[in-house]
C-alpha atoms as a PDB file:
ATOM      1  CA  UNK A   1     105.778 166.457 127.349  1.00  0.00           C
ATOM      2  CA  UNK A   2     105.308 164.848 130.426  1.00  0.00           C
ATOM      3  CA  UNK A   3     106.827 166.865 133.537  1.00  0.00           C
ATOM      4  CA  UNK A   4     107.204 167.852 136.928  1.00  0.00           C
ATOM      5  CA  UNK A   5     106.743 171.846 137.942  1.00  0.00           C
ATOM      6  CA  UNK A   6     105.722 173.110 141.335  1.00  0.00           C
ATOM      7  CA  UNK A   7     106.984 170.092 143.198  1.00  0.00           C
ATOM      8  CA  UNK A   8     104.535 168.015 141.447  1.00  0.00           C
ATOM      9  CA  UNK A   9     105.256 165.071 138.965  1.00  0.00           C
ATOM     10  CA  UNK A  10     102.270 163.991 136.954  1.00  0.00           C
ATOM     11  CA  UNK A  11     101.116 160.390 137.857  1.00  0.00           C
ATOM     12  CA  UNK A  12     100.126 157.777 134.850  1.00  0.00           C
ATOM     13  CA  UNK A  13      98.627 154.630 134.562  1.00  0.00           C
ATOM     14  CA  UNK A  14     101.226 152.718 132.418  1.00  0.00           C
ATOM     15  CA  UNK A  15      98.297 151.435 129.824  1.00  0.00           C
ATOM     16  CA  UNK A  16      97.644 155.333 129.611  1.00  0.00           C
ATOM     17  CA  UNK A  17      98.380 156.851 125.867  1.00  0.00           C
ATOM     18  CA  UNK A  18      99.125 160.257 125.740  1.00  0.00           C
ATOM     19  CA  UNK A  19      99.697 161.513 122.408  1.00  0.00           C
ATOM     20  CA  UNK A  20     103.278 163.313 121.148  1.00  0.00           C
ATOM     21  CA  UNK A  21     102.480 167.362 121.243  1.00  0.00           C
ATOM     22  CA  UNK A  22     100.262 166.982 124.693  1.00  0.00           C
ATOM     23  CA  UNK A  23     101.298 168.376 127.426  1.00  0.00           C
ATOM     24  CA  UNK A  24     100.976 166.940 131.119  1.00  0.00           C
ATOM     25  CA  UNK A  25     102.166 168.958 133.837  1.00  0.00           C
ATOM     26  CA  UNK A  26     102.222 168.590 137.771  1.00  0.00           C
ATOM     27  CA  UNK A  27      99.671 167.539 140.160  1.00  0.00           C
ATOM     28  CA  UNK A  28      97.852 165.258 137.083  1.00  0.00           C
ATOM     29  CA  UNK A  29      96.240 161.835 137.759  1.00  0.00           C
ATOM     30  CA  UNK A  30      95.737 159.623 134.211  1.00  0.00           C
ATOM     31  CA  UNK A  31      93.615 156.366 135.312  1.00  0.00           C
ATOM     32  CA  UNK A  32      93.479 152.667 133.496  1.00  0.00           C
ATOM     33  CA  UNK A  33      93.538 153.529 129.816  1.00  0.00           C
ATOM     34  CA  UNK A  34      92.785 156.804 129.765  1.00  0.00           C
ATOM     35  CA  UNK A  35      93.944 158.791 126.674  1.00  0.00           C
ATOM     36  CA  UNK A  36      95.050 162.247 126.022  1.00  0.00           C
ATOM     37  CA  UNK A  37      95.095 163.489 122.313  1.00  0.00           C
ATOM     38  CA  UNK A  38      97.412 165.629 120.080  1.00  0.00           C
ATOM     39  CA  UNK A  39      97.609 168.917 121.564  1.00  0.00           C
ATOM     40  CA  UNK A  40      96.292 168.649 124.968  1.00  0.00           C
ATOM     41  CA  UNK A  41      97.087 170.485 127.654  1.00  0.00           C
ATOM     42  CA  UNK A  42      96.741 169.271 131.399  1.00  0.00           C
ATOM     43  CA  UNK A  43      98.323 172.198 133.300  1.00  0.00           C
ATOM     44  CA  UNK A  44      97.726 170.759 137.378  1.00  0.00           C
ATOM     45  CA  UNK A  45     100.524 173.667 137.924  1.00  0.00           C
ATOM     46  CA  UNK A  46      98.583 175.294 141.035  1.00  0.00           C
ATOM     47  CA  UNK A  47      96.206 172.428 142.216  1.00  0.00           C
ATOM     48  CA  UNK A  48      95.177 169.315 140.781  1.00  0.00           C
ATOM     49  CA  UNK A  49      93.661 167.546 137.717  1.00  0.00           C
ATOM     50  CA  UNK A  50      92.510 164.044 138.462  1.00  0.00           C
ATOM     51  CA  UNK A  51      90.950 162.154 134.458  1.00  0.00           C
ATOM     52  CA  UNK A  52      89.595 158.315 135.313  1.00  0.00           C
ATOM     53  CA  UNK A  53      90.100 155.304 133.737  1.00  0.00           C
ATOM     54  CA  UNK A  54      88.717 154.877 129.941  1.00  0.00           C
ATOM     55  CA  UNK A  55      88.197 158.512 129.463  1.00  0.00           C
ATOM     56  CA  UNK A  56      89.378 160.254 126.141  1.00  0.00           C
ATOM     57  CA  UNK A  57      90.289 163.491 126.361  1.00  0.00           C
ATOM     58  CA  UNK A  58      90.869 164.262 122.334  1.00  0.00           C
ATOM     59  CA  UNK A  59      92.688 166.973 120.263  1.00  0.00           C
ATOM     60  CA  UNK A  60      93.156 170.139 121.582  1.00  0.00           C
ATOM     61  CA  UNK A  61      91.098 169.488 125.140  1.00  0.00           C
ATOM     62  CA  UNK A  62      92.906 171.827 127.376  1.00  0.00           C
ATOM     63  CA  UNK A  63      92.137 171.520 131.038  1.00  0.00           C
ATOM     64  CA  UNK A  64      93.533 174.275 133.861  1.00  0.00           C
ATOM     65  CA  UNK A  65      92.645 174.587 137.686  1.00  0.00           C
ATOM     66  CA  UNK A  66      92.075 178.262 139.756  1.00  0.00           C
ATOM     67  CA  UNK A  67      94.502 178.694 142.215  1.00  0.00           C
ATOM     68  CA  UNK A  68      91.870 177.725 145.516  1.00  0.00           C
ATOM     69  CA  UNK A  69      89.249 175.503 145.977  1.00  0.00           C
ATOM     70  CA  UNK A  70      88.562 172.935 143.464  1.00  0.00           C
ATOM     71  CA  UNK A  71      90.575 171.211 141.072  1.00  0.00           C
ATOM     72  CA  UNK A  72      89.372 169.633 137.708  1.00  0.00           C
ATOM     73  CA  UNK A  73      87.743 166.103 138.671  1.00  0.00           C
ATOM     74  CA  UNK A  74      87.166 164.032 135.472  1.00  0.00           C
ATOM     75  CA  UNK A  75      85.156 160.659 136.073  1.00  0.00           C
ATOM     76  CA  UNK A  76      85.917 157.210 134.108  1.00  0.00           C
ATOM     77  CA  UNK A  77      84.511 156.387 130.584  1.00  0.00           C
ATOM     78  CA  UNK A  78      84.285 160.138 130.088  1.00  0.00           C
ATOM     79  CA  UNK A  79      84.156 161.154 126.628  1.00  0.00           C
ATOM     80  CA  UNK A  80      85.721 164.924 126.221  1.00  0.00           C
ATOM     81  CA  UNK A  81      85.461 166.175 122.498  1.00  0.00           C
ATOM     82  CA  UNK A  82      87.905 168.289 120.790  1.00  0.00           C
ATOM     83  CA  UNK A  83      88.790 171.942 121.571  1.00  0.00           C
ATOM     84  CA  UNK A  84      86.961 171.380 125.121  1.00  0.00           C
ATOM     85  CA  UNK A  85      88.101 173.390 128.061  1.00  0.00           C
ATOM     86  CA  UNK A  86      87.445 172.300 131.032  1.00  0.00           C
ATOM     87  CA  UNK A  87      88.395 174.579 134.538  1.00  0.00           C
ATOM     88  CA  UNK A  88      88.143 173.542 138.020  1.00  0.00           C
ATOM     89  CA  UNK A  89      84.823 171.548 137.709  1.00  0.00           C
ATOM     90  CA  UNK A  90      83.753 168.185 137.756  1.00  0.00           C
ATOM     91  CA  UNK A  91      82.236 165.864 135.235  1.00  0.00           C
ATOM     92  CA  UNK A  92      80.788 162.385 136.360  1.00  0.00           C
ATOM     93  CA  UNK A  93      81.523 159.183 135.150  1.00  0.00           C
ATOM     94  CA  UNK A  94      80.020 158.304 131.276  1.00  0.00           C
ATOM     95  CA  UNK A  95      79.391 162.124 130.354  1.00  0.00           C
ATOM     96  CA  UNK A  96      80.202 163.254 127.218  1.00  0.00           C
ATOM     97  CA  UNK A  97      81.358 166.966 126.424  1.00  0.00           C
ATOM     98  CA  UNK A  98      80.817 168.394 122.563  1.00  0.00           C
ATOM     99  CA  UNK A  99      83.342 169.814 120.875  1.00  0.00           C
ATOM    100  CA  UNK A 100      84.519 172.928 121.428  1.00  0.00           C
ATOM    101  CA  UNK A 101      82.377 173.210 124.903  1.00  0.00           C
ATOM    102  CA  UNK A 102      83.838 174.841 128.173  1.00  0.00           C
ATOM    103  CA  UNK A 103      82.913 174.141 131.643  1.00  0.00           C
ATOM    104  CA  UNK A 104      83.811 176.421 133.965  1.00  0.00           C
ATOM    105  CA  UNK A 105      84.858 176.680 137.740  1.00  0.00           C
ATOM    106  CA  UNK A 106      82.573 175.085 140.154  1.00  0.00           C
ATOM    107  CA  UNK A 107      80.542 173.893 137.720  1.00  0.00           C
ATOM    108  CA  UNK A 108      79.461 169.815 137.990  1.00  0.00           C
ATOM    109  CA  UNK A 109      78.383 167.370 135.228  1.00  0.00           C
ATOM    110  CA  UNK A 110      76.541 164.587 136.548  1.00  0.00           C
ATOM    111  CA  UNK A 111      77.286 161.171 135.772  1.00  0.00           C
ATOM    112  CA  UNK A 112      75.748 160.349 132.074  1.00  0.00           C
ATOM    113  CA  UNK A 113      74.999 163.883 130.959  1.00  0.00           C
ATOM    114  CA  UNK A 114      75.448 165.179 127.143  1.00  0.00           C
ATOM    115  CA  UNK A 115      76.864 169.002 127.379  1.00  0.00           C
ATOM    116  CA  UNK A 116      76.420 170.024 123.684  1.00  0.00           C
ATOM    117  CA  UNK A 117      79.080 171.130 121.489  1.00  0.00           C
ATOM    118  CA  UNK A 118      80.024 174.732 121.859  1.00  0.00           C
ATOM    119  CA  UNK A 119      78.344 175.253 125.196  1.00  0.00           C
ATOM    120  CA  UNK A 120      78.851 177.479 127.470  1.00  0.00           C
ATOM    121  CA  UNK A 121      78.897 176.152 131.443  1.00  0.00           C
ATOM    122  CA  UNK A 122      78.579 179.203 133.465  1.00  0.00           C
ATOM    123  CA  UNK A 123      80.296 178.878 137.125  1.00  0.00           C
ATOM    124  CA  UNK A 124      78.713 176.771 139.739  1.00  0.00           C
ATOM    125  CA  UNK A 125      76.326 175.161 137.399  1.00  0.00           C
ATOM    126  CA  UNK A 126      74.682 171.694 138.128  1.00  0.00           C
ATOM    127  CA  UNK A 127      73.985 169.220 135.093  1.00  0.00           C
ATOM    128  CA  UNK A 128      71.682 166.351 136.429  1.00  0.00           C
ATOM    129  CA  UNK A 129      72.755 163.657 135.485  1.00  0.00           C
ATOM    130  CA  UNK A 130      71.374 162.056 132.459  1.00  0.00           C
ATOM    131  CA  UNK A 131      70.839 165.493 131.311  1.00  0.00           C
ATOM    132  CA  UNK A 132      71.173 167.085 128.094  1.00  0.00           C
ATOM    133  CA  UNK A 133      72.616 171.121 128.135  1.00  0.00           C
ATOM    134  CA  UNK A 134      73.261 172.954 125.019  1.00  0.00           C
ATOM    135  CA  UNK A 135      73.715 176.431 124.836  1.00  0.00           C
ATOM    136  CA  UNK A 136      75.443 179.998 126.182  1.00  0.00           C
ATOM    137  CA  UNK A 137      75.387 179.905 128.704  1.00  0.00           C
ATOM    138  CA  UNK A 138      74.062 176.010 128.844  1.00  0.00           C
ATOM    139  CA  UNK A 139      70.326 175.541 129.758  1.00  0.00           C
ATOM    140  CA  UNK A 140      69.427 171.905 130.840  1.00  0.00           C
ATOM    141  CA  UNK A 141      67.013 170.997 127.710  1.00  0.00           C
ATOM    142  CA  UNK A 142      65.600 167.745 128.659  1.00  0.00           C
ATOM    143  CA  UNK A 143      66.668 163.875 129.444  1.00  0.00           C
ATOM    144  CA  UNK A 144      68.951 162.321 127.148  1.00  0.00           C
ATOM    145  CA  UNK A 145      67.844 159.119 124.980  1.00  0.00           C
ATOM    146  CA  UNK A 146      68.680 156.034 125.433  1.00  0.00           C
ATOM    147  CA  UNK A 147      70.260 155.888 121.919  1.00  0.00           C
ATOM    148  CA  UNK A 148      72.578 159.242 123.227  1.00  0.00           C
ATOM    149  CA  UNK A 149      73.378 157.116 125.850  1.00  0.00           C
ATOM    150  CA  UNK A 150      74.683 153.997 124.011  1.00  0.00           C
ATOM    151  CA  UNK A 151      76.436 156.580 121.045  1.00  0.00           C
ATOM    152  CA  UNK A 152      78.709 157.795 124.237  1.00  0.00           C
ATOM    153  CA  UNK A 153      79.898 154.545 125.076  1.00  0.00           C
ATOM    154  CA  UNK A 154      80.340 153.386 121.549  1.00  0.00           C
ATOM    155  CA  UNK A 155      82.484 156.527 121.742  1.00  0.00           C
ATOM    156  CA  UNK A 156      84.063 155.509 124.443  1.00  0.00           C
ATOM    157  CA  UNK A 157      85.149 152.324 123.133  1.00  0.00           C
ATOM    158  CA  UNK A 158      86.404 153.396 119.786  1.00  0.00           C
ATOM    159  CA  UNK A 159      88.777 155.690 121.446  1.00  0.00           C
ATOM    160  CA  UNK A 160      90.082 152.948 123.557  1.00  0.00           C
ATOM    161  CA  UNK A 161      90.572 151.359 119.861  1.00  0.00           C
ATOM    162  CA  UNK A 162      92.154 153.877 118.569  1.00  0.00           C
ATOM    163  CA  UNK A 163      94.751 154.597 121.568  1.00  0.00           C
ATOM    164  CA  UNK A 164      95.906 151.420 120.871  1.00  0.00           C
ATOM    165  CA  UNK A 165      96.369 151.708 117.374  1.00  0.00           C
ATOM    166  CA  UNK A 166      98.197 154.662 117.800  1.00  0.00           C
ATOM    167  CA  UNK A 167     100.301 153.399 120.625  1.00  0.00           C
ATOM    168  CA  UNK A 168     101.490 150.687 118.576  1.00  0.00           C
ATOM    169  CA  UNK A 169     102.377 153.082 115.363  1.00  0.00           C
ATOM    170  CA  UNK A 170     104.168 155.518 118.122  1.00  0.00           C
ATOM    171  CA  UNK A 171     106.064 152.375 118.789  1.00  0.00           C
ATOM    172  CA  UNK A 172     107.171 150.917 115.242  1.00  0.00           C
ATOM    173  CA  UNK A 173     108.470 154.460 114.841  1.00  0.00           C
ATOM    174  CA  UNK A 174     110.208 154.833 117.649  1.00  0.00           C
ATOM    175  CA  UNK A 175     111.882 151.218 117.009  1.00  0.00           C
ATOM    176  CA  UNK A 176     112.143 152.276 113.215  1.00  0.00           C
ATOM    177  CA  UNK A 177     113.466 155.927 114.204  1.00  0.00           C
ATOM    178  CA  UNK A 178     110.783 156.883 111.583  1.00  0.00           C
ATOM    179  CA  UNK A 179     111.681 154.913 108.828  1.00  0.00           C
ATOM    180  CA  UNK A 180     108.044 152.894 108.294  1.00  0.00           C
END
């Protein structure tokens, strides 16, 4: 579901995928090949969601905006994991968040930094970038690795893979009408 509310019609790059079940509403900026999972909600309803090129935002990521200030700024080659919420913030480019993590309002991920799966961002926090934060509420634990570094981008690229495979079985069954 891909619609306008509030005046606002969501803009995508055409080698965007965005998976059937996700919803994209209103002031909502997809870049160059970003992708957007099964059951994702982008709700830029009251103010704006921007999500760069190359970043994955997979199953279940649902990402909301407050109603002043801020919207939710995601950089390019951004890997979000699944279950992630992410409101009014701003993660830099090449940052990964773990499953099931939330970032909340104000809070900024710098470019390169791991937030670990089911953490907590409180409001307003800063993650250096090249930082590692795990925990609730997060707690910057130390400099990620070089190997964390290069797992994020292999990341990265397999989910560039894989929105293409799935864009072309969404397409043999829509030519099919679901006969494969």
């Amino acid at each position: 579901m891909i619609e306008t509310i509030n005046k606002k019609t969501p803009q995508v790059d055409p080698t965007a995928f965005i998976a059937p079940g996700a919803v994209v509403l209103g002031d909502v900026e997809l870049g160059l090949q970003a992708s957007v999972w099964y059951g994702c909600v982008l709700r830029g309803d009251i103010n704006w969601i921007r999500v760069g090129a190359k970043t994955n935002l997979q199953d279940g990521v649902i990402i909301h905006v407050a109603h002043r200030g801020q919207g939710t700024q995601v950089g390019s080659e951004v890997v979000v994991g699944h279950r992630v919420v992410l409101h009014s913030c701003t993660v830099g480019d090449q940052a990964l968040i773990g499953i099931g993590a939330v970032v909340l309002d104000r809070a900024h991920i710098g470019a390169g930094a791991i937030v670990a799966a089911g953490a907590v961002v409180p409001p307003g926090m800063e993650v250096p970038a090249g930082a590692l934060a795990a925990g609730v509420p997060a707690k910057v634990i130390r400099e990620i690795t070089p190997e964390q570094r290069q797992a994020t981008l292999g990341m990265m690229e397999r989910y560039l893979e894989a929105a293409v495979m799935h864009g072309e079985l969404l397409r043999r069954h829509d030519a099919t009408g679901g006969a494969d």
